[in-house]
Protein backbone atom coordinates (compact mmCIF):
# COMPACT_ATOMS: atom_id res chain seq x y z
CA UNK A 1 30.99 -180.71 41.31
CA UNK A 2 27.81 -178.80 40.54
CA UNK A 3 27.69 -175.15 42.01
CA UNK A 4 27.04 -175.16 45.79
CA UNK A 5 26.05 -172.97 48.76
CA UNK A 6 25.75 -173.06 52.63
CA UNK A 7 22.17 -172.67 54.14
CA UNK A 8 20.96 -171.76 57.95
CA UNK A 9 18.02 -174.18 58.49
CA UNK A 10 16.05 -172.96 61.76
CA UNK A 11 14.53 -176.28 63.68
CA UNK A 12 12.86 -175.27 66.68
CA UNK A 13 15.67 -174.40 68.79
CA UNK A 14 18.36 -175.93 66.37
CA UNK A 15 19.78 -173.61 63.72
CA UNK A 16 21.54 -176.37 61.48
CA UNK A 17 24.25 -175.66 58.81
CA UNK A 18 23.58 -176.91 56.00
CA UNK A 19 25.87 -177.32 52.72
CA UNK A 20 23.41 -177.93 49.24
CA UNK A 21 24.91 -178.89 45.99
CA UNK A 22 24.06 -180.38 42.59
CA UNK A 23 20.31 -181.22 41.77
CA UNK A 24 18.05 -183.46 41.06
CA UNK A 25 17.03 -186.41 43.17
CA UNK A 26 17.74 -185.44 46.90
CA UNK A 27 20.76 -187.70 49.19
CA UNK A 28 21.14 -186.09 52.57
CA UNK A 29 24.00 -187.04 54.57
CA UNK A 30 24.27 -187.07 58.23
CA UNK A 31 27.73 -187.08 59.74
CA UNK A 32 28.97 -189.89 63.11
CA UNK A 33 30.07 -189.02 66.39
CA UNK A 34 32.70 -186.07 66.77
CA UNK A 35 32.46 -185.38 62.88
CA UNK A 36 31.03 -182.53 61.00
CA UNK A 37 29.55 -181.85 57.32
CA UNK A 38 33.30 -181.90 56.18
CA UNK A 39 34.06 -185.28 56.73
CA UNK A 40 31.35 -185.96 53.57
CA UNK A 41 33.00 -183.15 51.08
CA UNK A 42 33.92 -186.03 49.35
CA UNK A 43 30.97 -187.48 48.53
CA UNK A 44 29.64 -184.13 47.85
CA UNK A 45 31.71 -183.76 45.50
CA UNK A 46 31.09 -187.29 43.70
CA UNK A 47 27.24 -186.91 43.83
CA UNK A 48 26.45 -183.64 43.45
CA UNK A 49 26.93 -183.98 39.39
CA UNK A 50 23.84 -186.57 39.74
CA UNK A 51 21.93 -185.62 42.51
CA UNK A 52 21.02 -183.13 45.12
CA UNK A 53 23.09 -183.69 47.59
CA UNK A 54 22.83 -181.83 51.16
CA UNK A 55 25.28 -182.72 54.60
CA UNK A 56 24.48 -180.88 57.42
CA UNK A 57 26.16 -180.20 60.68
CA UNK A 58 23.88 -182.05 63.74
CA UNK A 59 23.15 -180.19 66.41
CA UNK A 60 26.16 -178.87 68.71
CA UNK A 61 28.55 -179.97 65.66
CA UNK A 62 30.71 -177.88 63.70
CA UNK A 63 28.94 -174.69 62.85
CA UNK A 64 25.18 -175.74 64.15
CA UNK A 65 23.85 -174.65 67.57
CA UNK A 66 22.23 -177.02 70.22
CA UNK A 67 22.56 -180.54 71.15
CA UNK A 68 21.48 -183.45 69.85
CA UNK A 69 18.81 -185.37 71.95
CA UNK A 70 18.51 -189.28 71.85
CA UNK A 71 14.78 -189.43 71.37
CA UNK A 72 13.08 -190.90 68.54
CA UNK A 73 11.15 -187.54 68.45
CA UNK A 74 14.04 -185.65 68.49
CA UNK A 75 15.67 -187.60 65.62
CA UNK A 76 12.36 -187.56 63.51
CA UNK A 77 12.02 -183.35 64.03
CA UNK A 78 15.34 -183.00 63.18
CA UNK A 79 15.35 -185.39 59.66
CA UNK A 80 11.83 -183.98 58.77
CA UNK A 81 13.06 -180.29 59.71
CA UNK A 82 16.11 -180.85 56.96
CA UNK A 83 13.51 -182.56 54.26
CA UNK A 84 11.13 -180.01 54.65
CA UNK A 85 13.25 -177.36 53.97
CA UNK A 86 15.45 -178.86 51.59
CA UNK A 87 11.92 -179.38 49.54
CA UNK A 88 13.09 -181.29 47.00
CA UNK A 89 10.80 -184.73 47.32
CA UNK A 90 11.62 -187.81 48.95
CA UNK A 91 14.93 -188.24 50.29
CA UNK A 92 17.38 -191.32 49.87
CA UNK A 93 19.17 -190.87 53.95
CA UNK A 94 22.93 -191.72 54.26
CA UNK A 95 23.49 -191.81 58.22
CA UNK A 96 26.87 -193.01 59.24
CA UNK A 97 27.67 -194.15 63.10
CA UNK A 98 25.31 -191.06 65.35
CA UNK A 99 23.64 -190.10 62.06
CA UNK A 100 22.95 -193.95 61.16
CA UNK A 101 20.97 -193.60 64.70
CA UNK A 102 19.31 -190.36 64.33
CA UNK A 103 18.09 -191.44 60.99
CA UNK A 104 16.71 -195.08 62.19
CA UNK A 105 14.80 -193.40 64.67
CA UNK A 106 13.05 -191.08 62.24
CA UNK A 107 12.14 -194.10 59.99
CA UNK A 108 11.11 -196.16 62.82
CA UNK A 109 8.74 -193.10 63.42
CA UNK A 110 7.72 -192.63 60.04
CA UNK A 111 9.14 -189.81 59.23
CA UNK A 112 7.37 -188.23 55.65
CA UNK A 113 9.81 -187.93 52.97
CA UNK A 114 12.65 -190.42 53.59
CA UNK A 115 12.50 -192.58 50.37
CA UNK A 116 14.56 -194.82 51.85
CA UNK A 117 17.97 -195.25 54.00
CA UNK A 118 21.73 -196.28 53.32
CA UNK A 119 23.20 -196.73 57.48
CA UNK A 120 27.00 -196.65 57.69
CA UNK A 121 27.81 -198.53 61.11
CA UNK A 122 24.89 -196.91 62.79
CA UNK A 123 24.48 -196.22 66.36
CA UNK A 124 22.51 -197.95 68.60
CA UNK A 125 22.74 -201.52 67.61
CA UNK A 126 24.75 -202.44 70.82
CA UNK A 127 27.41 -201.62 73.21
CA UNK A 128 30.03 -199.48 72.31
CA UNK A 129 33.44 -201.29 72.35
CA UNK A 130 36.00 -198.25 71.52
CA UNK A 131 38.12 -198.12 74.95
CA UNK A 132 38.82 -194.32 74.93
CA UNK A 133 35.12 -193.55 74.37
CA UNK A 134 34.31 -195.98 76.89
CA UNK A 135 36.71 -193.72 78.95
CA UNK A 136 35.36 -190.40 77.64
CA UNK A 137 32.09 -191.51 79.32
CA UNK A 138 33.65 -191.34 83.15
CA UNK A 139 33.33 -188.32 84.76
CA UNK A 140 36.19 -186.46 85.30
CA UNK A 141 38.77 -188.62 83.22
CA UNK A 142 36.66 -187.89 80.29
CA UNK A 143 36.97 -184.39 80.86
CA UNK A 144 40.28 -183.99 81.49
CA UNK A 145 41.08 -186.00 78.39
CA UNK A 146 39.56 -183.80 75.73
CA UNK A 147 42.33 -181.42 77.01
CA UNK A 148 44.68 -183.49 75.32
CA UNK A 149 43.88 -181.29 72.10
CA UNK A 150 45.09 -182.81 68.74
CA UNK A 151 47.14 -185.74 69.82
CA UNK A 152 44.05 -187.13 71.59
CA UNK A 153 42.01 -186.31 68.46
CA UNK A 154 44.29 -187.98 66.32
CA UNK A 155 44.65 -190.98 68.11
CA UNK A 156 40.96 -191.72 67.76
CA UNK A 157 40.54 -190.73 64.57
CA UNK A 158 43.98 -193.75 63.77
CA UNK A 159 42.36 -196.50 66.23
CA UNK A 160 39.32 -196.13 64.24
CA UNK A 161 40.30 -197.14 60.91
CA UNK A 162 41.59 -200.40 59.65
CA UNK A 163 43.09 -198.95 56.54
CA UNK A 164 45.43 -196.46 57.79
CA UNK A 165 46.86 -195.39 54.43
CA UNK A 166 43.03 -194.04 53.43
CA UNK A 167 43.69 -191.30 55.64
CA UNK A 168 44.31 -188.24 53.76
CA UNK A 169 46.43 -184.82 55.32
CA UNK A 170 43.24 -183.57 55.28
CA UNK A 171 41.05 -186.28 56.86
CA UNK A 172 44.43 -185.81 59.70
CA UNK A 173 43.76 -181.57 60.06
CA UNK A 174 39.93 -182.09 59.76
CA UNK A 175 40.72 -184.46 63.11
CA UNK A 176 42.12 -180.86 64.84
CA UNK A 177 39.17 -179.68 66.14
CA UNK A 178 39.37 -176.71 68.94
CA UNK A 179 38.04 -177.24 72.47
CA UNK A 180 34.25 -176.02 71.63
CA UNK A 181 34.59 -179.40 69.44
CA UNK A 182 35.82 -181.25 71.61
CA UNK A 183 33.81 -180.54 74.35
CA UNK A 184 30.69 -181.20 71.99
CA UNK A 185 31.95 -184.50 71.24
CA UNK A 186 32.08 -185.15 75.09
CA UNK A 187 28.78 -184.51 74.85
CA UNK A 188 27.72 -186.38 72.57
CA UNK A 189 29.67 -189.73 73.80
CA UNK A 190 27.99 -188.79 77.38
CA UNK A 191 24.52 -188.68 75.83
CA UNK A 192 24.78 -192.66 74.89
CA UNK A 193 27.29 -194.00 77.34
CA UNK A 194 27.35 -193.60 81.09
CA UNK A 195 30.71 -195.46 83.60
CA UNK A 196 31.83 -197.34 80.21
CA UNK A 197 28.18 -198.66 79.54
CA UNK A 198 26.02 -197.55 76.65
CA UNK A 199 22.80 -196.53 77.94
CA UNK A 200 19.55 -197.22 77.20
CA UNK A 201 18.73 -194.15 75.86
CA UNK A 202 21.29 -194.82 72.54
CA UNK A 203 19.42 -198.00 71.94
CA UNK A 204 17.24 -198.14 68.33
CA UNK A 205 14.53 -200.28 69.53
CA UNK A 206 11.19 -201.04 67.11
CA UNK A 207 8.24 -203.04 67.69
CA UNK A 208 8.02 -203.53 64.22
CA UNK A 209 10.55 -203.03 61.38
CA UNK A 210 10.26 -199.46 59.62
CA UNK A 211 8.81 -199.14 56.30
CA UNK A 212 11.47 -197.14 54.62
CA UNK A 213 13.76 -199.88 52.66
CA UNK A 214 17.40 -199.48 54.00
CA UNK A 215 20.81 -201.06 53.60
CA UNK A 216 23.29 -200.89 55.88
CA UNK A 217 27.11 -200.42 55.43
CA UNK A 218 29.64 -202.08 57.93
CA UNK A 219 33.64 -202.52 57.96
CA UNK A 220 34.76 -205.90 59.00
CA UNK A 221 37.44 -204.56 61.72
CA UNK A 222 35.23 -201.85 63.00
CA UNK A 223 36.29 -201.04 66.78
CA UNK A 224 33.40 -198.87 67.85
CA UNK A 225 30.50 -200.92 66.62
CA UNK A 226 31.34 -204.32 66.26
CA UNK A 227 30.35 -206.05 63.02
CA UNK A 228 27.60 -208.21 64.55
CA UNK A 229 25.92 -205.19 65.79
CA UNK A 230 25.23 -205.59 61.68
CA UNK A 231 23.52 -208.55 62.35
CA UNK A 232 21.49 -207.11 65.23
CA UNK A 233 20.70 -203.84 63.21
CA UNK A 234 19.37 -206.08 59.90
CA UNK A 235 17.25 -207.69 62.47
CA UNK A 236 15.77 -204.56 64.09
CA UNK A 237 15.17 -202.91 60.87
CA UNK A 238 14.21 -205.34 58.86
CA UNK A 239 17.24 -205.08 55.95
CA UNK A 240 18.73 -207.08 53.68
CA UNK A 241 22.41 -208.55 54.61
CA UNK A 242 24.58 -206.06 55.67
CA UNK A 243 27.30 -205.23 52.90
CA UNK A 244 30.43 -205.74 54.97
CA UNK A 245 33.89 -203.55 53.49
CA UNK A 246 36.38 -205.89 54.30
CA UNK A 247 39.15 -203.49 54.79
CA UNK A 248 37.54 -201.27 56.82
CA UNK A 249 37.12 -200.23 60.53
CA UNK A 250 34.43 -197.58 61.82
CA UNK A 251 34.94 -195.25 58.23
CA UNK A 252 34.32 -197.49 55.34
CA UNK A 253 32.95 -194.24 53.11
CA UNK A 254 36.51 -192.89 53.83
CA UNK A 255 38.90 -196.53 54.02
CA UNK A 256 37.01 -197.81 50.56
CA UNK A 257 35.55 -195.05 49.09
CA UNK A 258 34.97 -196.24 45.90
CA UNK A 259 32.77 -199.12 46.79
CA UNK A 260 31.07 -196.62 49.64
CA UNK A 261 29.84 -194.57 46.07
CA UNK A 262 28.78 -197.69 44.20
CA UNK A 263 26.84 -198.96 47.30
CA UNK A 264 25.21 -195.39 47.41
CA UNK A 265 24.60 -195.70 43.45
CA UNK A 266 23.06 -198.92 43.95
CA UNK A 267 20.56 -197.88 46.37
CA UNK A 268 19.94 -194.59 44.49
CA UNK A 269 18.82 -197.08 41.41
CA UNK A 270 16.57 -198.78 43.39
CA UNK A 271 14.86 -195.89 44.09
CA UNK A 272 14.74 -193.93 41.48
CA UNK A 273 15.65 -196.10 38.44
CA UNK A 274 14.67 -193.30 36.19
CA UNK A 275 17.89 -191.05 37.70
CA UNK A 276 20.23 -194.05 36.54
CA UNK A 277 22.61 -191.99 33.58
CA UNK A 278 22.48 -194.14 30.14
């Protein structure tokens, strides 16, 4: 992996961590629900020869400040905010689950310098069908059930996978998050879901299709987005099929990694054909 370093990006009243590495064409990677920046040190690592490759923390995750806000506004300031200051051209987006959201909302918006999108079971596409986020989203049970510290964080991080034995020890200790984590990730399944319903509010809704090509990602057996939210999503957005992962639940770039990177490749080419190593 090419050399890398940690940046503080100031976005109005976000201060986003950042982690840059490699160079060239620019992929920017935007974490799911609960996550953080670490969850893609993989694919850091198997880009960052090729590209320039930059994951960031959203706001109120791991070492960023603030809150996320479901607005298409929000999401646009927030994408733009990254691109801008990353400044290295037009951007090829990888959002999965809450970052698939945040980044169809900028596109939808027009956001300058997205080149184009790759959407890992994004957000928004329909109701949420996990039961203990649908039970994080009731007042008072939700909150006393982030108390249940790493057994509760481990049990959602198993139920959401299909393929189990993808699940590195360190996938399992990045799952041990401490109670300013957890309660983040409250807040963040309270921001789209209300009494077990999603709300309106974590909807992606378009009157027309964006004009940033995208693909989207989605893992046959996933339990928080259900894999004809795909359908609804190509619909929305105006995408070719969704590539389904077969053995996969809500974390295909983790359960089949190696077909997560050729999928990125692929849509990489497409933009840039020139980057394509002979």
């Amino acid at each position: 992996m090419s050399g890398r370093e940690f940046r503080r990006i100031q976005i109005g009243a976000w201060n986003i961590n950042a982690l840059v590495a490699g160079q060239g064409k620019p992929i920017v990677l935007l974490h799911g629900l609960g996550m953080s920046l670490k969850w893609w040190l993989p694919a850091v690592a198997e880009f960052s020869d090729e590209y320039l490759v930059c994951a960031i923390d959203l706001p109120g995750a791991g070492e960023s400040t603030g809150s996320i806000v479901p607005t298409r506004e929000a999401c646009r300031d927030l994408v733009v905010g990254v691109l801008e200051a990353l400044d290295a051209g037009p951007a090829l987006v990888v959002g999965h689950s809450l970052g698939g959201f945040v980044a169809s909302n900028a596109a939808i918006l027009d956001a300058p310098g997205m080149a184009g999108m790759l959407l890992v079971a994004p957000g928004g596409f329909g109701q949420i069908k996990h039961p203990l986020l649908r039970m994080l989203s009731y007042p008072v049970l939700g909150d006393l059930m982030i108390y249940s510290g790493r057994v509760g964080s481990r049990l959602f991080l198993r139920s959401a996978v299909f393929n189990a034995a993808a699940l590195t020890p360190e996938m399992w200790k990045l799952a041990d998050v401490p109670l300013r984590e957890r309660k983040a990730f409250l807040d963040q399944v309270r921001m789209g879901m209300h009494w077990g319903r999603t709300t309106d509010a974590y909807r992606v809704q378009a009157a027309a299709p964006p004009k940033v090509p995208a693909q989207l990602i989605w893992g046959r057996h996933d339990p928080v987005h259900p894999v004809a939210d795909a359908y609804t999503a190509e619909r929305i957005l105006g995408t070719g099929p969704p590539v389904i992962f077969e053995r996969s639940g809500h974390l295909p770039q983790l359960e089949e990694p190696d077909r997560f990177y050729a999928t990125v490749r692929a849509s990489a080419a497409r933009l840039w054909p020139e980057s394509i190593k002979r």
